[in-house]
Protein backbone atom coordinates (compact mmCIF):
# COMPACT_ATOMS: atom_id res chain seq x y z
CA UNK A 1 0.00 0.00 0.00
CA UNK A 2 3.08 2.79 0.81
CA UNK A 3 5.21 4.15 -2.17
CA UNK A 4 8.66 2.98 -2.56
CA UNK A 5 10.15 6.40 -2.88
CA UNK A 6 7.38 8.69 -1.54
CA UNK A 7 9.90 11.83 -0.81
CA UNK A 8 10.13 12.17 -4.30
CA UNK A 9 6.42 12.17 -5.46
CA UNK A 10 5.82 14.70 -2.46
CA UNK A 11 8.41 16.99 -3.64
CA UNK A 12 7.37 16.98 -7.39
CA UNK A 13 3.62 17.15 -6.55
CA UNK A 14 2.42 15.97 -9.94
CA UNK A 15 -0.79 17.17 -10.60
CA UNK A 16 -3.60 15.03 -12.14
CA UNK A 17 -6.79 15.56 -13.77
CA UNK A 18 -9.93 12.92 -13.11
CA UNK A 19 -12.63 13.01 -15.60
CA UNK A 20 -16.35 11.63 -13.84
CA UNK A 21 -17.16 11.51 -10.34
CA UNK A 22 -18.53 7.74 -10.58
CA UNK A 23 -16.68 5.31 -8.11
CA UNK A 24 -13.84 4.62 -10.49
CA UNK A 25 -13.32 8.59 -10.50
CA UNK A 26 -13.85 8.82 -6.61
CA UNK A 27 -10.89 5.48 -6.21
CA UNK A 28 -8.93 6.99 -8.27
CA UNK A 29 -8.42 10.58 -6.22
CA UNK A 30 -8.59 8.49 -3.38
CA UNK A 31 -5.71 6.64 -3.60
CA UNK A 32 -3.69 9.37 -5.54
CA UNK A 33 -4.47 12.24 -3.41
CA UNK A 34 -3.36 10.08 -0.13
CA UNK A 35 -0.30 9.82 -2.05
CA UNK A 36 0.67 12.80 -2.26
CA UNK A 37 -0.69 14.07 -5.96
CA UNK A 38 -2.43 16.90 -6.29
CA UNK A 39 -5.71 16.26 -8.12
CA UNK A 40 -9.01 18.27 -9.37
CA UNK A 41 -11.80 16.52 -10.51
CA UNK A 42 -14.49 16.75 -13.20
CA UNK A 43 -17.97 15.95 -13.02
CA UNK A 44 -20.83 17.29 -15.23
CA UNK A 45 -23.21 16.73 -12.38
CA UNK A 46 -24.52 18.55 -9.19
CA UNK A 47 -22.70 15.78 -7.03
CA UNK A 48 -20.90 12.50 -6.50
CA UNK A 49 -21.21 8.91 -7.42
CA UNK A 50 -21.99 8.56 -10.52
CA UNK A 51 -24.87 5.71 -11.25
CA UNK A 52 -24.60 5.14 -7.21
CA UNK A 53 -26.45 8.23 -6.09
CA UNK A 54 -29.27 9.88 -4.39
CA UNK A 55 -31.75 12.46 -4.86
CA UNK A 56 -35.09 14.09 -3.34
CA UNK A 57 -38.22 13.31 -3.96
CA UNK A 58 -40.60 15.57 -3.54
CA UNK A 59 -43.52 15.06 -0.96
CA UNK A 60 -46.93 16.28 -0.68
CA UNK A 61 -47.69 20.10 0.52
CA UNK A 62 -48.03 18.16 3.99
CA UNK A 63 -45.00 15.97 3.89
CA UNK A 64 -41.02 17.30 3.59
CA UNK A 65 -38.76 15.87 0.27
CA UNK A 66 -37.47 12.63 0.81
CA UNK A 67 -34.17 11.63 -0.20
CA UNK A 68 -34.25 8.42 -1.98
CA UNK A 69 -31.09 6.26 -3.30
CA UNK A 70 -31.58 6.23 -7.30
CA UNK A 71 -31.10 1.73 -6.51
CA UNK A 72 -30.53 -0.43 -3.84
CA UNK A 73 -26.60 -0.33 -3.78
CA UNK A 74 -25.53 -3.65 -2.17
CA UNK A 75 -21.77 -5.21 -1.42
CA UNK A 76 -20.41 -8.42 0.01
CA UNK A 77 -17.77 -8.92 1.99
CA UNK A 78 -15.61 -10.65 -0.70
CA UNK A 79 -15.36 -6.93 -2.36
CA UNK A 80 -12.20 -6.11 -0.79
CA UNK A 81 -11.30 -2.70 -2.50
CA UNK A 82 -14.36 -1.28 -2.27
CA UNK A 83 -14.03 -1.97 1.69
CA UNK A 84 -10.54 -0.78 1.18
CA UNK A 85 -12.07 2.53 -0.26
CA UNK A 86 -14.64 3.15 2.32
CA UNK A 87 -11.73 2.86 4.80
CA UNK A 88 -9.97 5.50 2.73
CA UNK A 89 -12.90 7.74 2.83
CA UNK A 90 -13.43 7.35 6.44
CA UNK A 91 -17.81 5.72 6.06
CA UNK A 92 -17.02 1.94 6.34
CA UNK A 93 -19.17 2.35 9.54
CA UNK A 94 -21.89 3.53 7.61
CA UNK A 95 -22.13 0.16 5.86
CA UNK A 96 -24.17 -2.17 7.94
CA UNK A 97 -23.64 -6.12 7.16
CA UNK A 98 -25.98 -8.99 7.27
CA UNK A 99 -25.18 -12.38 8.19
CA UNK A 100 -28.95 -13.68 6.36
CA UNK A 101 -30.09 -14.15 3.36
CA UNK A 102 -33.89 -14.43 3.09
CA UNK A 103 -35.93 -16.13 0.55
CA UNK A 104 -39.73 -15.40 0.12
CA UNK A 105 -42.12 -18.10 -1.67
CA UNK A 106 -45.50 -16.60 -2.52
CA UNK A 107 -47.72 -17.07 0.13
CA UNK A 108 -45.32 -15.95 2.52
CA UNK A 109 -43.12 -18.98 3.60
CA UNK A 110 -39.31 -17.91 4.48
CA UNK A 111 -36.15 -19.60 4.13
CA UNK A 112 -33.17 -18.65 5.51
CA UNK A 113 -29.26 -19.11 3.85
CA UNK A 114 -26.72 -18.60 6.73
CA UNK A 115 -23.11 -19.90 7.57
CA UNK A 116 -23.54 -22.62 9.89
CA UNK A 117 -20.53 -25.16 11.96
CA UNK A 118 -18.27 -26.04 9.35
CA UNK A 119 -15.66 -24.34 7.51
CA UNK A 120 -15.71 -22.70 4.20
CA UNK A 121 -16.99 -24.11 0.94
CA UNK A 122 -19.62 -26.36 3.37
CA UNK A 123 -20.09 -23.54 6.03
CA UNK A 124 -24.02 -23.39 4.21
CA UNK A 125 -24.55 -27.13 4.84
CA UNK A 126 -26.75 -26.62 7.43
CA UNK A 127 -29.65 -23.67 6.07
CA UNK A 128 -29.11 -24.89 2.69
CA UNK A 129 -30.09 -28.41 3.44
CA UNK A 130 -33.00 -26.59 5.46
CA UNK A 131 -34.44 -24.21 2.78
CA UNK A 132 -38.00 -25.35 2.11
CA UNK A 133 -38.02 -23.76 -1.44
CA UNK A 134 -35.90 -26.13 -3.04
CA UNK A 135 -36.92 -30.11 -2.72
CA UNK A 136 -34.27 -32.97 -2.65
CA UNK A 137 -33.62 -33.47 -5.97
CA UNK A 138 -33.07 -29.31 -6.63
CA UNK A 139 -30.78 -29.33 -3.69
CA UNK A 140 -28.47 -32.38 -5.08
CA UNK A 141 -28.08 -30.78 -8.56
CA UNK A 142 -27.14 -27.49 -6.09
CA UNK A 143 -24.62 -29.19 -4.73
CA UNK A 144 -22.97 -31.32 -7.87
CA UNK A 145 -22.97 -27.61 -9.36
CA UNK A 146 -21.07 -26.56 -6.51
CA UNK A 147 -18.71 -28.98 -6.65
CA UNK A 148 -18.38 -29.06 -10.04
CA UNK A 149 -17.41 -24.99 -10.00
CA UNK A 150 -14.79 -25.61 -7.95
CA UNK A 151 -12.96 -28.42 -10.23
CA UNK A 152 -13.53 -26.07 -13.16
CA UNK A 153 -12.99 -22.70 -12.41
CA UNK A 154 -9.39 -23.12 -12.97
CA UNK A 155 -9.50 -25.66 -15.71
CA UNK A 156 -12.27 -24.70 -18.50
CA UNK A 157 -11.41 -22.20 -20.89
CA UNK A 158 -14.03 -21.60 -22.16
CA UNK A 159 -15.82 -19.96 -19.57
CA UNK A 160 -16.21 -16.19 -21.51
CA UNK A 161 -17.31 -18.02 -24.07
CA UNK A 162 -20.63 -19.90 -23.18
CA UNK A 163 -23.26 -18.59 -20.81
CA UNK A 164 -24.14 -19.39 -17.42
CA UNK A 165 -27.26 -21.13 -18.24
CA UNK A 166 -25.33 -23.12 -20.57
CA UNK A 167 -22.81 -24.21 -18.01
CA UNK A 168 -26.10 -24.99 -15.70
CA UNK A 169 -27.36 -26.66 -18.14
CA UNK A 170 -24.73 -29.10 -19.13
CA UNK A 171 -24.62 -29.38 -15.26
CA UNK A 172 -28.50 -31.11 -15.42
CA UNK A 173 -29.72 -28.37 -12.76
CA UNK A 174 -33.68 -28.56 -12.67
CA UNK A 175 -35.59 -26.30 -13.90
CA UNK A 176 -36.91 -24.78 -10.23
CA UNK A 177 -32.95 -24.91 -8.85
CA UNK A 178 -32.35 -22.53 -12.01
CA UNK A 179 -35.11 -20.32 -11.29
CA UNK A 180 -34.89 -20.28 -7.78
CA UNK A 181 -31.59 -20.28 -6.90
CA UNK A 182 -29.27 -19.68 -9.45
CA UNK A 183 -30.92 -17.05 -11.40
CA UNK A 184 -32.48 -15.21 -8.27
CA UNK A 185 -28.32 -14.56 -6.81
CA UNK A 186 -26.92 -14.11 -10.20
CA UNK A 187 -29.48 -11.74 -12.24
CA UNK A 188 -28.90 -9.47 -9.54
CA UNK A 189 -25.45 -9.41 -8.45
CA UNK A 190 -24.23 -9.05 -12.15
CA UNK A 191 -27.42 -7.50 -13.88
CA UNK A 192 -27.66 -9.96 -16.32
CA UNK A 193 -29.80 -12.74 -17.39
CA UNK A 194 -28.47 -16.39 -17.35
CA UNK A 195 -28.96 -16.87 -20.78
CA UNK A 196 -26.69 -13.60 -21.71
CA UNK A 197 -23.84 -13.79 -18.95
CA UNK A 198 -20.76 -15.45 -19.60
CA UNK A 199 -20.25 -18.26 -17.16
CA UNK A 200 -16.91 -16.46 -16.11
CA UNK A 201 -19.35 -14.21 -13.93
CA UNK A 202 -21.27 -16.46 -12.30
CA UNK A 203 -18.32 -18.68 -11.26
CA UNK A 204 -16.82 -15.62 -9.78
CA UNK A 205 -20.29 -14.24 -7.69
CA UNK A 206 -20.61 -18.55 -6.28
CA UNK A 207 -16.53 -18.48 -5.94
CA UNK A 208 -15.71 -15.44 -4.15
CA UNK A 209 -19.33 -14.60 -2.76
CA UNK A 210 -20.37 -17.65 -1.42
CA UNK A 211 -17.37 -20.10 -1.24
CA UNK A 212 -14.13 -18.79 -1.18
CA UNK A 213 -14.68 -17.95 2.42
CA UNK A 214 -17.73 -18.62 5.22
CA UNK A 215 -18.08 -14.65 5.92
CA UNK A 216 -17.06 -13.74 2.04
CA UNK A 217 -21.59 -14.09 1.44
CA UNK A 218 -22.08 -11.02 4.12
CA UNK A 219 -24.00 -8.33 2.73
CA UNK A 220 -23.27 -4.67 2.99
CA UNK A 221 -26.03 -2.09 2.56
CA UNK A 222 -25.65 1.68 3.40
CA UNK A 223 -26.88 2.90 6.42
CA UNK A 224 -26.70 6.74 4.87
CA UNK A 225 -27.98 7.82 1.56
CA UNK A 226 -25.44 7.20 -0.84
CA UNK A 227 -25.18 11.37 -1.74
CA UNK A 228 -23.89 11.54 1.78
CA UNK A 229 -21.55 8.57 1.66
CA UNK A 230 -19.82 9.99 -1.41
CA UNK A 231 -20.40 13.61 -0.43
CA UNK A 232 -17.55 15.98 -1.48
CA UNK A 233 -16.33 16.77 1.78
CA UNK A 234 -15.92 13.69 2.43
CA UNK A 235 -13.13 12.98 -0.81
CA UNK A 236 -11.49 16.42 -0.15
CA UNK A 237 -10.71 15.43 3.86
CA UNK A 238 -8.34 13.24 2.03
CA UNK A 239 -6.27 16.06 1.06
CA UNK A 240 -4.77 16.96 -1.97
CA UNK A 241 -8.45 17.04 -3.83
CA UNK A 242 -10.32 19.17 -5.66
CA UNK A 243 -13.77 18.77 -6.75
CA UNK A 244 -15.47 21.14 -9.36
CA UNK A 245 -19.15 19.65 -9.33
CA UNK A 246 -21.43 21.08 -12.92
CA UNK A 247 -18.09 21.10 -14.73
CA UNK A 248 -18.43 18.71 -17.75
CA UNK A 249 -14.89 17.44 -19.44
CA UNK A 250 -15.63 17.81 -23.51
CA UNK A 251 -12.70 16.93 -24.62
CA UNK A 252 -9.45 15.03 -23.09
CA UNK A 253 -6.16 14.94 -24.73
CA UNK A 254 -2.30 14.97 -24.42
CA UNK A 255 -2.34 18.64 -23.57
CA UNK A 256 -5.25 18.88 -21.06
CA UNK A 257 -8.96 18.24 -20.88
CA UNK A 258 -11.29 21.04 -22.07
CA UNK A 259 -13.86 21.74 -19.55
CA UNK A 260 -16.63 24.27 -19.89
CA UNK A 261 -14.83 25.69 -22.96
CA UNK A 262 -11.49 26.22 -21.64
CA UNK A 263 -8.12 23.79 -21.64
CA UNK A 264 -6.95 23.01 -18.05
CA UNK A 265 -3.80 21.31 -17.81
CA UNK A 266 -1.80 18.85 -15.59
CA UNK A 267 0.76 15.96 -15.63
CA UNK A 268 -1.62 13.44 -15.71
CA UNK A 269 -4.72 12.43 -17.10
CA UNK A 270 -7.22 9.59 -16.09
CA UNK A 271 -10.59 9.47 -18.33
CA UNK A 272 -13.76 8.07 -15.87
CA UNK A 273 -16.58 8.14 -17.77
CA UNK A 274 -18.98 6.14 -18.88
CA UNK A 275 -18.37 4.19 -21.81
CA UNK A 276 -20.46 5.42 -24.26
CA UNK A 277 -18.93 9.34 -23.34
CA UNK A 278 -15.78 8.15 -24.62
CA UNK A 279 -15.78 9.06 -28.53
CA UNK A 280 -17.11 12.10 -27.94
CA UNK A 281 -14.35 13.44 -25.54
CA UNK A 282 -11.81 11.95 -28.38
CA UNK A 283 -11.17 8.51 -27.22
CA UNK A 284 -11.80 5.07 -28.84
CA UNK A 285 -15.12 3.77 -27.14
CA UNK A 286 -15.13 -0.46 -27.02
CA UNK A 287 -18.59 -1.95 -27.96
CA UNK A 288 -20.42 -2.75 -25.40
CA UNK A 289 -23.67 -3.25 -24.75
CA UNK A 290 -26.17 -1.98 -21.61
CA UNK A 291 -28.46 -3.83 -19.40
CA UNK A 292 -30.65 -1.79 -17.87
CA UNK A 293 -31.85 -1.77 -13.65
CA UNK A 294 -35.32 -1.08 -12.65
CA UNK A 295 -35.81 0.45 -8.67
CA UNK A 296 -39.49 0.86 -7.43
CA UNK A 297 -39.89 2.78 -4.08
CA UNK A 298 -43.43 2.32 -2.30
CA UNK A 299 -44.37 3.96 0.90
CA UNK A 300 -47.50 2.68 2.82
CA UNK A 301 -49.45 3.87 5.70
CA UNK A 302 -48.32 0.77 7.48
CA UNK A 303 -45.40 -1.71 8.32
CA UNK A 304 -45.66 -4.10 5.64
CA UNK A 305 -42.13 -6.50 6.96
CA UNK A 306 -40.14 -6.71 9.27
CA UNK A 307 -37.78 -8.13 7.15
CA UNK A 308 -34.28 -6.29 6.76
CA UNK A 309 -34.75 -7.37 2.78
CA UNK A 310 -35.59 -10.54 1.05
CA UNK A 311 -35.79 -12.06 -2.75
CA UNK A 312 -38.63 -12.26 -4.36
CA UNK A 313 -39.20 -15.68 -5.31
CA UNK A 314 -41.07 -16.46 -8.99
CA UNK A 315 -42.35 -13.32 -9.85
CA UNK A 316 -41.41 -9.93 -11.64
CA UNK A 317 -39.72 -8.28 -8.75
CA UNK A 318 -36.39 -9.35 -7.73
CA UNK A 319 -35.77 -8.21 -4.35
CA UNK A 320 -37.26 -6.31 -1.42
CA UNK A 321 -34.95 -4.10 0.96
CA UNK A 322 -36.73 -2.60 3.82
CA UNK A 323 -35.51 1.14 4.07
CA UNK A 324 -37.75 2.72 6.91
CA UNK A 325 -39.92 0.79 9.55
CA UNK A 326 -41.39 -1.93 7.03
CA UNK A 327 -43.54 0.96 5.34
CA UNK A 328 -41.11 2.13 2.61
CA UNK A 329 -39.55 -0.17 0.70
CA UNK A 330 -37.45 -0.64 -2.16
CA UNK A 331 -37.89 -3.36 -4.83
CA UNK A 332 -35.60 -4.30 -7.59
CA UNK A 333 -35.73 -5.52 -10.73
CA UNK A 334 -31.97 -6.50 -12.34
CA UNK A 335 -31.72 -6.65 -16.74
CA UNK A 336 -35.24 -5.48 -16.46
CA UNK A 337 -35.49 -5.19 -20.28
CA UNK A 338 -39.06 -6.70 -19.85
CA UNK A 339 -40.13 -3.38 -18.05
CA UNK A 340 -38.31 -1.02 -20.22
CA UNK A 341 -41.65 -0.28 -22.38
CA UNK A 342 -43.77 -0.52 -19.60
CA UNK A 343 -45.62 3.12 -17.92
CA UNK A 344 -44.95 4.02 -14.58
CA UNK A 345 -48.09 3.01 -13.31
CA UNK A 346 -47.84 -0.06 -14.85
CA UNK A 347 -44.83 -1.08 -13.18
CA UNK A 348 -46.27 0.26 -9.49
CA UNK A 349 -49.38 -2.22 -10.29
CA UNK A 350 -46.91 -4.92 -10.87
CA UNK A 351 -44.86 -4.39 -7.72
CA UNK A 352 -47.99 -4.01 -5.28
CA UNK A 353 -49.60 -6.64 -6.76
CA UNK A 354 -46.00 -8.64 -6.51
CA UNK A 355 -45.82 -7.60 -2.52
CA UNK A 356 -49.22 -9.09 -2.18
CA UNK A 357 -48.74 -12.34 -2.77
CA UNK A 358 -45.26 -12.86 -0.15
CA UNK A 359 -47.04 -10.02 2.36
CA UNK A 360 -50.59 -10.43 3.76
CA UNK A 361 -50.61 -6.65 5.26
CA UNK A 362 -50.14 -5.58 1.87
CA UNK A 363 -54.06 -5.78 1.18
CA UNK A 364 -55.28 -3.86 4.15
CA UNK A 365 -52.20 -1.18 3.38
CA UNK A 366 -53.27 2.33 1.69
CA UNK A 367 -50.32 2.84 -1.32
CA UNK A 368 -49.34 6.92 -0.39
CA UNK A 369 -47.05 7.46 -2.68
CA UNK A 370 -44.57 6.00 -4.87
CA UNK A 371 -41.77 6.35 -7.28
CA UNK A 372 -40.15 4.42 -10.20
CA UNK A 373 -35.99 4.73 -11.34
CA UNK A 374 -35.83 3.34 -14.64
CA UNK A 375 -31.52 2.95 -15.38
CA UNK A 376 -31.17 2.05 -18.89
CA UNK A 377 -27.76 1.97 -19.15
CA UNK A 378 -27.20 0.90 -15.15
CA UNK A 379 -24.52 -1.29 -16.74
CA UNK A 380 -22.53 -2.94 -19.07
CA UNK A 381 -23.98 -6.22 -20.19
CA UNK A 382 -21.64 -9.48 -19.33
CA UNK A 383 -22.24 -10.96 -22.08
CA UNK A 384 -20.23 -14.07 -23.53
CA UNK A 385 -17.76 -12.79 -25.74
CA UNK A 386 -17.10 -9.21 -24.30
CA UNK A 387 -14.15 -9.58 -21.95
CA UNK A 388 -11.84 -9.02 -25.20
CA UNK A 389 -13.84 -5.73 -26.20
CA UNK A 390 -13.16 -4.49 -22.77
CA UNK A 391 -10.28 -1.51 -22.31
CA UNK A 392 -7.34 -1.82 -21.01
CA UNK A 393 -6.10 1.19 -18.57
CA UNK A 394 -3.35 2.49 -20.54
CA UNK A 395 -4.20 4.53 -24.27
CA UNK A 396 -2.27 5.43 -26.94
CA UNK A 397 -1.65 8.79 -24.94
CA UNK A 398 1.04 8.21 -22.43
CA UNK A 399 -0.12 10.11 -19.91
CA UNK A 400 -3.72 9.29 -20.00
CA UNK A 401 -5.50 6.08 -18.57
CA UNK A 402 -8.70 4.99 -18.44
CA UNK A 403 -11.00 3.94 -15.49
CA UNK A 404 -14.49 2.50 -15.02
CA UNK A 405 -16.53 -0.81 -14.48
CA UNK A 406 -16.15 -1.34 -18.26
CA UNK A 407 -12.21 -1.68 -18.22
CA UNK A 408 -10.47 -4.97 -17.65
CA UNK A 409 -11.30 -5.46 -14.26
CA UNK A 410 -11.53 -9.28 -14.14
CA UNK A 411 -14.76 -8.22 -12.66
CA UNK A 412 -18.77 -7.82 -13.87
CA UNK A 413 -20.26 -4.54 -13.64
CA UNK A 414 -19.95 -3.63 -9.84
CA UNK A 415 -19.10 -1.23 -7.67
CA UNK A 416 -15.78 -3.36 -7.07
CA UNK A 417 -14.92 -3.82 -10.03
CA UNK A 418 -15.47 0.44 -10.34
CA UNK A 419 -13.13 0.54 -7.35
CA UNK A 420 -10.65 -1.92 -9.20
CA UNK A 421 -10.47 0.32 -12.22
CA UNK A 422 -9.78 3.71 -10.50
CA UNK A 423 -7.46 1.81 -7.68
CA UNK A 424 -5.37 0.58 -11.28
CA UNK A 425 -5.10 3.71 -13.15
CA UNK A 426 -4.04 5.61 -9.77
CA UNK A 427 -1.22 2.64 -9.35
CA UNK A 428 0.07 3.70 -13.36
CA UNK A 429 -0.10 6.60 -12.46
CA UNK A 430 2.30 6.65 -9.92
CA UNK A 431 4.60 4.33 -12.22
CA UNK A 432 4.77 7.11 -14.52
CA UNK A 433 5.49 9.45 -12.09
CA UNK A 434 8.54 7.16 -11.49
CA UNK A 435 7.36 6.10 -7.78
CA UNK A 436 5.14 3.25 -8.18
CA UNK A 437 2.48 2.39 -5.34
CA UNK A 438 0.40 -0.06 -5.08
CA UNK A 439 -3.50 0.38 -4.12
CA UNK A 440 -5.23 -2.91 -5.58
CA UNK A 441 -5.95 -5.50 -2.70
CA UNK A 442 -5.55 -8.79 -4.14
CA UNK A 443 -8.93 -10.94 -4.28
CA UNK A 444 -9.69 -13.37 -2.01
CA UNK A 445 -8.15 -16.72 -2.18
């Protein structure tokens, strides 16, 4: 993590330029600026955070704004540099960690996945073989999978190259372990649909989520609203950082990036944007597709759960986090290209009439008000096929690098993998500065 020859980065002060505020922006002046560069960075919005943001939401002439995340923003434990970047921002104790995972039939019946006696990969033994969703025979194909995964994921090469429901299906899973299991932890943690992942993802989310380690499965959700976790103040207490906020970067080259009409200049450039920006500020864009994330926010007049958060078992909405008391939730739909078309009202109907069916209270509730977040481009799509369209860091400019959930990460589209991308440009940055440091906390084992 410490420089090799830090006296001489401090003295020189290079200065370095960050275009986009996303997480791979925010990493990236995170690491640098603790290092000793001096940085300013660019984003075209009002605030931080990119696609991981919050915003009001205006109440009735009764009621005050609320301020709602834009989607449920979720980590597990096995995402080691995005830990190691809430550290660096001083908020890792606003991330609150759950040892349960619940799953919801309709008609209300719960089963609960929790590490039990033994020791990592069979630390689940115990719930899983107790999880009244799944029968026998769902369970055993569960478990050949498992064991299957970890022969393979070292072996096959051809993992990038066929999808996960492929891989599942030369695996004989049944039809309910797909729908139930597999797709209901997969869709959402790499916003993708089985059929259009490559199988490299989903042996990652099983490996590192769920086996690697028997605490790796832990989920993280944000205790704060995520405009607060990735306020400003909170990068520049860092040091060393600048943040110009409404300040779009048009253009980026050798020379400088040009900002609001005017060239500002450094020693260092590091492009964060989102792909699709690229060509337009002069860079060669790789061709990738989107998936698209669907958030639905519902407040009732009445505690609905008293669940933490659940998935939504066999129907249109994915999962349910409870944000406030059991009467405001959030539900989410991942690669929700089904709902794209849909109206707003349309999608509400779907979600209360979803809620019905897992949560009796639901039909005595009064609906006050509610709100839809439609991301169309939440993400890159993991398809089969797309790791070798993905960027590498470095460009043809020397002293401009690239960073974002759409580089070579070795990771889906996540908030790690974000992390990843800025925590790799900072770390060639430094080598071109001539005092390399390293940032990047290796995966877990």
């Amino acid at each position: 993590m410490g420089l090799r020859r830090p006296h001489a980065i401090l003295a020189l002060m290079p200065k370095v330029l960050i275009a986009g505020g996303g997480l791979a922006g925010l990493a990236a002046a995170a690491a640098l600026g603790s290092a000793g560069f001096e940085i300013e960075l660019f984003e075209s919005r009002p605030f931080l955070g990119g696609r991981a943001t919050s915003y009001p939401v205006p109440g009735s002439a009764e009621e005050q704004a609320e301020t709602i995340d834009n989607c449920q923003h979720v980590l597990l434990r096995c995402c080691v540099n995005l830990l190691n970047f809430y550290d660096r921002l001083g908020v890792r104790e606003h991330i609150r960690f759950y040892r349960e995972f619940y799953f919801i039939e309709p008609g209300g019946r719960v089963s609960t996945l929790r590490r039990g006696r033994f020791p990592a990969p069979f630390h689940f033994t115990d719930s899983f073989l107790g999880m009244s969703f799944l029968d026998k025979t769902d369970k055993l194909a569960i478990a050949r999978a498992f064991l299957a995964l970890q022969r393979e994921r070292t072996r096959r090469t051809d993992l990038e190259r066929i999808s996960m429901l492929d891989w599942l299906l030369q695996k004989r899973q049944t039809p309910k372990a797909i729908d139930r299991f597999w797709r209901q932890v997969l869709v959402s943690a790499v916003n993708e649909d089985l059929d259009r992942m490559a199988a490299i993802h989903g042996f990652q989310v099983f490996w590192l989520g769920f086996l690697a380690r028997s605490d790796s499965y832990e989920m993280g959700i944000p205790s704060i609203p995520l405009a607060e976790l990735y306020a400003p103040s909170v990068l520049e207490r860092i040091g060393n950082v600048r943040v110009r906020l409404r300040c779009p970067v048009d253009r980026i080259a050798a020379e400088g990036f040009t900002a609001n009409g005017d060239l500002v200049s450094a020693d260092y450039y590091i492009c964060a944007l989102p792909f699709e920006r690229l060509e337009a500020a002069g860079l060669p864009a790789p061709r990738l597709d989107h998936s698209p994330i669907t958030g639905v926010h519902l407040w009732f007049d009445r505690e609905i759960t008293t669940l933490p958060h659940a998935t939504l078992l066999d129907r249109t909405m994915q999962w349910m986090f409870n944000k406030s008391g059991g009467r405001y939730l959030q539900l989410v739909v991942s690669a929700s290209r089904d709902l794209t078309g849909l109206s707003r009202n349309e999608i509400i109907d779907i979600a209360v009439g979803d809620l019905r069916l897992y949560f009796p209270k639901v039909h005595e509730a009064r609906l006050v008000k509610a709100h839809v977040v439609k991301e169309q481009r939440a993400t890159f799509s993991a398809a089969p096929e797309t790791e070798s369209l993905r960027c590498d860091s470095v460009t043809s400019i020397p002293n401009v690098f690239l960073a974002g959930d759409w580089t070579r990460t070795g990771w889906p589209a996540t908030m790690e993998g974000a992390v990843r991308s800025g925590y790799r440009a900072a770390e060639l940055v430094t080598a071109a500065a001539g005092a390399h440091a390293r940032f990047l906390v290796p995966d877990l084992e």
